[in-house]
Protein backbone atom coordinates (compact mmCIF):
# COMPACT_ATOMS: atom_id res chain seq x y z
CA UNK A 1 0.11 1.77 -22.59
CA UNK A 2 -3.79 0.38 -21.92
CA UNK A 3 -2.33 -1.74 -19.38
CA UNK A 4 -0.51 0.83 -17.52
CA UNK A 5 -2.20 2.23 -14.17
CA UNK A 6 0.68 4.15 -12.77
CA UNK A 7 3.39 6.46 -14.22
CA UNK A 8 5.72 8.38 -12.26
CA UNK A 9 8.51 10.51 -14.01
CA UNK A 10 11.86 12.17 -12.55
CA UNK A 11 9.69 12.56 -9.47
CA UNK A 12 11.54 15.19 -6.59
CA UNK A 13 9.52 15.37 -3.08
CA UNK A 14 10.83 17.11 0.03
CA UNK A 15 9.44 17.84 3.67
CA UNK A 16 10.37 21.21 4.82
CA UNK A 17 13.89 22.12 3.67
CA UNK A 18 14.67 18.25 3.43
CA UNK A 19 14.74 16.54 -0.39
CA UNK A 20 13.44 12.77 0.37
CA UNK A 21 13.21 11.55 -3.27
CA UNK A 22 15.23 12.46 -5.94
CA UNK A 23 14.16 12.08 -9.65
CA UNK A 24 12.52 9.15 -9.26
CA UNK A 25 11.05 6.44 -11.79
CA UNK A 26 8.46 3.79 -11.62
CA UNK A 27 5.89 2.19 -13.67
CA UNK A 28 2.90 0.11 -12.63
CA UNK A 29 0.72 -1.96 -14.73
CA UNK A 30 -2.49 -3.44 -14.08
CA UNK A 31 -2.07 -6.73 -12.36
CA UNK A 32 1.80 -6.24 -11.16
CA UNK A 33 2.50 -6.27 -7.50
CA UNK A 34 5.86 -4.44 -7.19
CA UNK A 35 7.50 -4.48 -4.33
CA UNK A 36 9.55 -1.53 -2.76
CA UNK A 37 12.58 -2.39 -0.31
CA UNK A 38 15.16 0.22 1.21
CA UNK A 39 16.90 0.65 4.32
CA UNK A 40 15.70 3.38 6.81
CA UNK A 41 15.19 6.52 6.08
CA UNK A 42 15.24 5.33 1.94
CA UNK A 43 12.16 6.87 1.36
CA UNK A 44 9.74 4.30 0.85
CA UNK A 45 7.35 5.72 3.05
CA UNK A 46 7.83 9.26 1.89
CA UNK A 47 6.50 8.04 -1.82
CA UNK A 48 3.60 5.94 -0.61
CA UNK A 49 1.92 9.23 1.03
CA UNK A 50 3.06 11.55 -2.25
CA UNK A 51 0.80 9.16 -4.31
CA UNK A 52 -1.91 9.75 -1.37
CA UNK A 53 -1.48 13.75 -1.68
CA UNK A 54 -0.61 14.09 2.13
CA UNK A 55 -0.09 17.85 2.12
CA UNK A 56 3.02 17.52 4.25
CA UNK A 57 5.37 16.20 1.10
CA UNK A 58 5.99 18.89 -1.23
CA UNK A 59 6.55 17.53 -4.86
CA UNK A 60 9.12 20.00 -6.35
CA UNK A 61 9.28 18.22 -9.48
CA UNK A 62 8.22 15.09 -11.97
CA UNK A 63 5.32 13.75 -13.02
CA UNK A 64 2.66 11.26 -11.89
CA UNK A 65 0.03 10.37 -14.06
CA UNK A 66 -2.62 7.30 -12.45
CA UNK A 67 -4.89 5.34 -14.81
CA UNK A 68 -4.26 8.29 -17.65
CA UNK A 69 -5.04 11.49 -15.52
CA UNK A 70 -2.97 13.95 -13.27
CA UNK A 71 -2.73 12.54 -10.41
CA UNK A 72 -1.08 15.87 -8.88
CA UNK A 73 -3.70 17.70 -9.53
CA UNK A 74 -6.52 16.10 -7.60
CA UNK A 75 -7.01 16.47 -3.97
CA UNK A 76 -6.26 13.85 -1.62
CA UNK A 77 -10.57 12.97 -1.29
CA UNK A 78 -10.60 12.56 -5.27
CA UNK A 79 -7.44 10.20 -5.28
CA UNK A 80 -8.98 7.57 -2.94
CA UNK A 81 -12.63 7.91 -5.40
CA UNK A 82 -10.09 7.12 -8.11
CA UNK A 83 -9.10 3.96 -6.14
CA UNK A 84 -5.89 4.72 -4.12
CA UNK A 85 -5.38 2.93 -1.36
CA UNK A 86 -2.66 2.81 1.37
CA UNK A 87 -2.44 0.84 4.27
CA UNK A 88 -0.24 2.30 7.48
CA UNK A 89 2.52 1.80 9.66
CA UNK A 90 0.30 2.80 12.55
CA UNK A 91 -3.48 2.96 12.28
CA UNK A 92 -5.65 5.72 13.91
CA UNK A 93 -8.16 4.93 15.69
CA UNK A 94 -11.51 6.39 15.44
CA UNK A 95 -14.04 6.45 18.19
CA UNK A 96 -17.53 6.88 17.49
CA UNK A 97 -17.69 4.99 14.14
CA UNK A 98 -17.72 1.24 13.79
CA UNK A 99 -15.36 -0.53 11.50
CA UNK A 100 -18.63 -1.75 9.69
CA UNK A 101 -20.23 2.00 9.02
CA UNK A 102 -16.46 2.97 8.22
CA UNK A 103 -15.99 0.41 5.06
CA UNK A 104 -19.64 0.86 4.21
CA UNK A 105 -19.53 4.75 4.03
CA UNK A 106 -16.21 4.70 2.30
CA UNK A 107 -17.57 2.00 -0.66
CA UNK A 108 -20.41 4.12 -0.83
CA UNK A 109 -18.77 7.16 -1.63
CA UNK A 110 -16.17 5.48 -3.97
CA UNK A 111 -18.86 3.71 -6.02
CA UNK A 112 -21.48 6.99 -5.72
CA UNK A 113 -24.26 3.76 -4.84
CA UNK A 114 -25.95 3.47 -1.65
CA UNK A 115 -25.29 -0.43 -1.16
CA UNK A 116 -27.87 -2.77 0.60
CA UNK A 117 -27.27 -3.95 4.16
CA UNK A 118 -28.01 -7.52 3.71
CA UNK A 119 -25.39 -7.66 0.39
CA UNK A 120 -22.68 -5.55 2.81
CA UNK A 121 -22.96 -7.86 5.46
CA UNK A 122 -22.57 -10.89 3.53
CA UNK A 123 -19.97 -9.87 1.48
CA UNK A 124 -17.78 -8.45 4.92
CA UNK A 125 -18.54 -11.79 6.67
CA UNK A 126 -16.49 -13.26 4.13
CA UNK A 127 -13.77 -11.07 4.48
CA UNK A 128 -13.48 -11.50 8.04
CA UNK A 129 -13.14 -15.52 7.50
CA UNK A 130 -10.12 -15.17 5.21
CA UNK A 131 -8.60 -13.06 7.62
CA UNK A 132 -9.74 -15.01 10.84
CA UNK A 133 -11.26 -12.36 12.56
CA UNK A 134 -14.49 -13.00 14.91
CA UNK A 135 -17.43 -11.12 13.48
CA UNK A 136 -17.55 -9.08 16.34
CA UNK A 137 -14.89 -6.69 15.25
CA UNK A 138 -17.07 -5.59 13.03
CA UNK A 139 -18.88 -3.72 14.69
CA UNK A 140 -16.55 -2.09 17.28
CA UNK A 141 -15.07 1.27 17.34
CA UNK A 142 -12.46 1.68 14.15
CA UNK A 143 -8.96 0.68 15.44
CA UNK A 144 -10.17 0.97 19.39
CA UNK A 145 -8.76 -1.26 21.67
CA UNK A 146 -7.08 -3.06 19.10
CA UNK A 147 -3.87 -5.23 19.20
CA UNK A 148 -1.47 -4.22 16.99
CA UNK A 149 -2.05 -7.31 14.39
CA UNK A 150 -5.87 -6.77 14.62
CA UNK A 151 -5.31 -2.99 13.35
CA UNK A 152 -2.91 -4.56 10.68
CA UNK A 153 -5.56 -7.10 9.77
CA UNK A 154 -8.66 -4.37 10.17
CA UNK A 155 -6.52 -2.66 6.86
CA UNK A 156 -6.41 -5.55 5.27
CA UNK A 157 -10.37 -6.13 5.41
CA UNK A 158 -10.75 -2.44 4.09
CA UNK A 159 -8.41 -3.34 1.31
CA UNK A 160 -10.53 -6.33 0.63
CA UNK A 161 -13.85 -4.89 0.95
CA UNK A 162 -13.03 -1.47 -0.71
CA UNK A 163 -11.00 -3.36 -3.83
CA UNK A 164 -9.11 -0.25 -5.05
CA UNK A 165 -7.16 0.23 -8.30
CA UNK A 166 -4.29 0.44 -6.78
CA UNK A 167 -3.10 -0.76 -2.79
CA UNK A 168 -0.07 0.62 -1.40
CA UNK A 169 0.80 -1.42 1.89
CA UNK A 170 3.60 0.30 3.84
CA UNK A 171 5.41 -2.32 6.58
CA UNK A 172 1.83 -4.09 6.73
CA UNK A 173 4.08 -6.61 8.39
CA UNK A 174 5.56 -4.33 11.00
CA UNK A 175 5.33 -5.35 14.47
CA UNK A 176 3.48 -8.68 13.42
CA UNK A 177 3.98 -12.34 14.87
CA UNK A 178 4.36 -15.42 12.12
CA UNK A 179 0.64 -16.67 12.59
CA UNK A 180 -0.55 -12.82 12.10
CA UNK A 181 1.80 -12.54 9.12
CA UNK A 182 0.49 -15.75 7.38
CA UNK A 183 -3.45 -14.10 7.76
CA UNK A 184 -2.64 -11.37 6.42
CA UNK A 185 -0.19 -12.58 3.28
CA UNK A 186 -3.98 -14.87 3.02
CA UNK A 187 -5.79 -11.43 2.99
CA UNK A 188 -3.48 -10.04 0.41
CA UNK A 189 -2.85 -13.15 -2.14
CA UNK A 190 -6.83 -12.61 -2.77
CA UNK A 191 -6.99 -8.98 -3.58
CA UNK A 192 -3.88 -10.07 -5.76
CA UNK A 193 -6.71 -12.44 -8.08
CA UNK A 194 -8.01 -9.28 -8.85
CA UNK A 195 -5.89 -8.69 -12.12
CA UNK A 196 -7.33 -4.80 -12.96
CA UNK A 197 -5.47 -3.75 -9.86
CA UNK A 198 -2.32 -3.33 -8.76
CA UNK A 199 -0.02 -3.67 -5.56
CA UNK A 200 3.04 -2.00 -4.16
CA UNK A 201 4.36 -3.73 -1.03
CA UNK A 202 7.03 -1.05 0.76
CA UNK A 203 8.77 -3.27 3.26
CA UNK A 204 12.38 -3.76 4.66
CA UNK A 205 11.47 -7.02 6.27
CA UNK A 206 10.88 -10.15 3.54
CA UNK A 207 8.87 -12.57 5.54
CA UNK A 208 5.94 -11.16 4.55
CA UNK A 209 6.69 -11.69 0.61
CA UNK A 210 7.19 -15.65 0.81
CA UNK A 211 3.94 -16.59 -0.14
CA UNK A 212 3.47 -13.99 -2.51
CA UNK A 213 3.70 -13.36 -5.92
CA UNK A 214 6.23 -10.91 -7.10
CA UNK A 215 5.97 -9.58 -10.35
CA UNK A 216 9.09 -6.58 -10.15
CA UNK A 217 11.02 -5.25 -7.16
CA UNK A 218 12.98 -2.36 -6.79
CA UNK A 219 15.48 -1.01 -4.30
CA UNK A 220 15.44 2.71 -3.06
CA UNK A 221 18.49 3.94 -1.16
CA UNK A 222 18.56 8.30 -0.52
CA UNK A 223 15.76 9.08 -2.25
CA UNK A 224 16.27 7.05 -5.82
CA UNK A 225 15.21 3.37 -7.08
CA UNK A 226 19.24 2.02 -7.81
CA UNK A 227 18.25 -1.76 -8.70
CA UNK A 228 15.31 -3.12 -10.59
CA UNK A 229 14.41 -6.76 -10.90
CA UNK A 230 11.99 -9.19 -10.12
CA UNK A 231 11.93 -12.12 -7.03
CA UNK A 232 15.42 -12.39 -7.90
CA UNK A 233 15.89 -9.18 -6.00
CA UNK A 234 14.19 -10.18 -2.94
CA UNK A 235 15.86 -13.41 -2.66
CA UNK A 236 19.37 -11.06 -2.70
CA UNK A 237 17.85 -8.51 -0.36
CA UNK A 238 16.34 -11.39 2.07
CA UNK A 239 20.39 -12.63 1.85
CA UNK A 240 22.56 -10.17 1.67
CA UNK A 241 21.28 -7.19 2.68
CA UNK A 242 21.53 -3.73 1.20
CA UNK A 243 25.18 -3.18 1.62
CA UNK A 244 25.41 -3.43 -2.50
CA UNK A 245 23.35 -1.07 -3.23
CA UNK A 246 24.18 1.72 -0.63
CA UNK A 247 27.70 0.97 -2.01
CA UNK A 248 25.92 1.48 -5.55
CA UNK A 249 24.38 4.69 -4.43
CA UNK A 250 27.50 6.49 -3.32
CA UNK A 251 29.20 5.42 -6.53
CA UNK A 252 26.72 7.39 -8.92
């Protein structure tokens, strides 16, 4: 139980009159990068912004319970102090604040410690080499004027720069070229050395997994996880499809 970080229990969510997930199960230890695959409409997505508290999922029953507390019961500002952190599909942008004063201000109010320019820039610098970004994006406008890869890889630096307990990427890979998706499987296999932290990877779309490691995977079709395994799964998934486990779903 030490090593646990996240617990979620028989967990129901809806939007509106709609029930997305149904009584679902998952546990995540410290170190594990799990990895969450599902056809359209599964509700991958739909779970990844329950665990951030976005008010427009309605949890109408379960349990989730984050490095020992409540996570339920904390607002959505007190989840990311905790160190939840999800990366999306589509990244605002933000005019007016750089990407620099963005990360900076966010580690600052995470950690509760002002942190000193000179160790900030150094540490960013190196961020922005693993992911092959020019040191210029940096300091423009958070997300403006940026390619689609460049927002993907701009998360990616805030994941690395921000190292949170736990990192929920949701279709990082989306919309990304092979070169992009190589940079930022780099990005991710070194918040993976971290081993007090965890990762949940929701994808339909494997390339982005080669190079990774996979500790468990698990396959959501209408709201509930139907398969659990480990690479194994992904290697089926990658193959076959998901035909098996819709066919699974309907059967139960």
């Amino acid at each position: 139980m030490e090593n646990e970080l996240l617990r979620i229990e028989d967990l129901s969510v809806r939007v509106e009159e709609k029930e997305i997930l149904r009584k679902l199960n998952l546990k995540v230890n410290r170190g594990e990068t799990h990895v969450l695959m599902g056809p359209n409409g599964a509700g991958k997505s739909t779970l990844g912004n329950t665990l951030m508290g976005n008010p427009h999922y309605e949890v109408t029953g379960g349990t989730i319970t984050f490095d020992g507390k409540d996570l339920l019961s904390m607002p959505v500002n007190e989840r990311a102090k905790a160190g939840i952190f999800m990366s999306f599909q589509n990244p605002l942008e933000v005019p007016g604040i750089s990407l620099a004063n963005f990360i900076r201000s966010a580690e600052e109010q995470r950690t509760g410690k002002r942190i000193r320019l000179w160790d900030f820039r150094k540490e960013i610098t190196k961020a922005l080499e693993v992911l092959e970004m020019n040191p210029s994006y940096a300091d423009r406008d958070l997300n403006v004027g940026f390619s689609g890869g460049e927002k993907k890889k701009s998360e990616i630096l805030q994941l690395l720069m921000l190292k949170p307990s736990l990192a929920i990427l949701d279709e990082t890979d989306s919309g990304l070229d092979i070169d992009a998706v190589r940079t930022v499987s780099r990005g991710i296999e070194e918040y993976q050395k971290d081993k007090d932290s965890a990762l949940i990877i929701i994808t339909h779309n494997m390339g982005i997994l080669s190079s990774l490691h996979v500790d468990c995977a698990h396959v959501l079709v209408n709201g509930t996880i139907v398969e659990n395994g480990g690479a194994e799964l992904v290697e089926e998934v990658n193959r076959d499809g998901f035909s098996r486990f819709e066919a699974k779903a309907e059967q139960e």
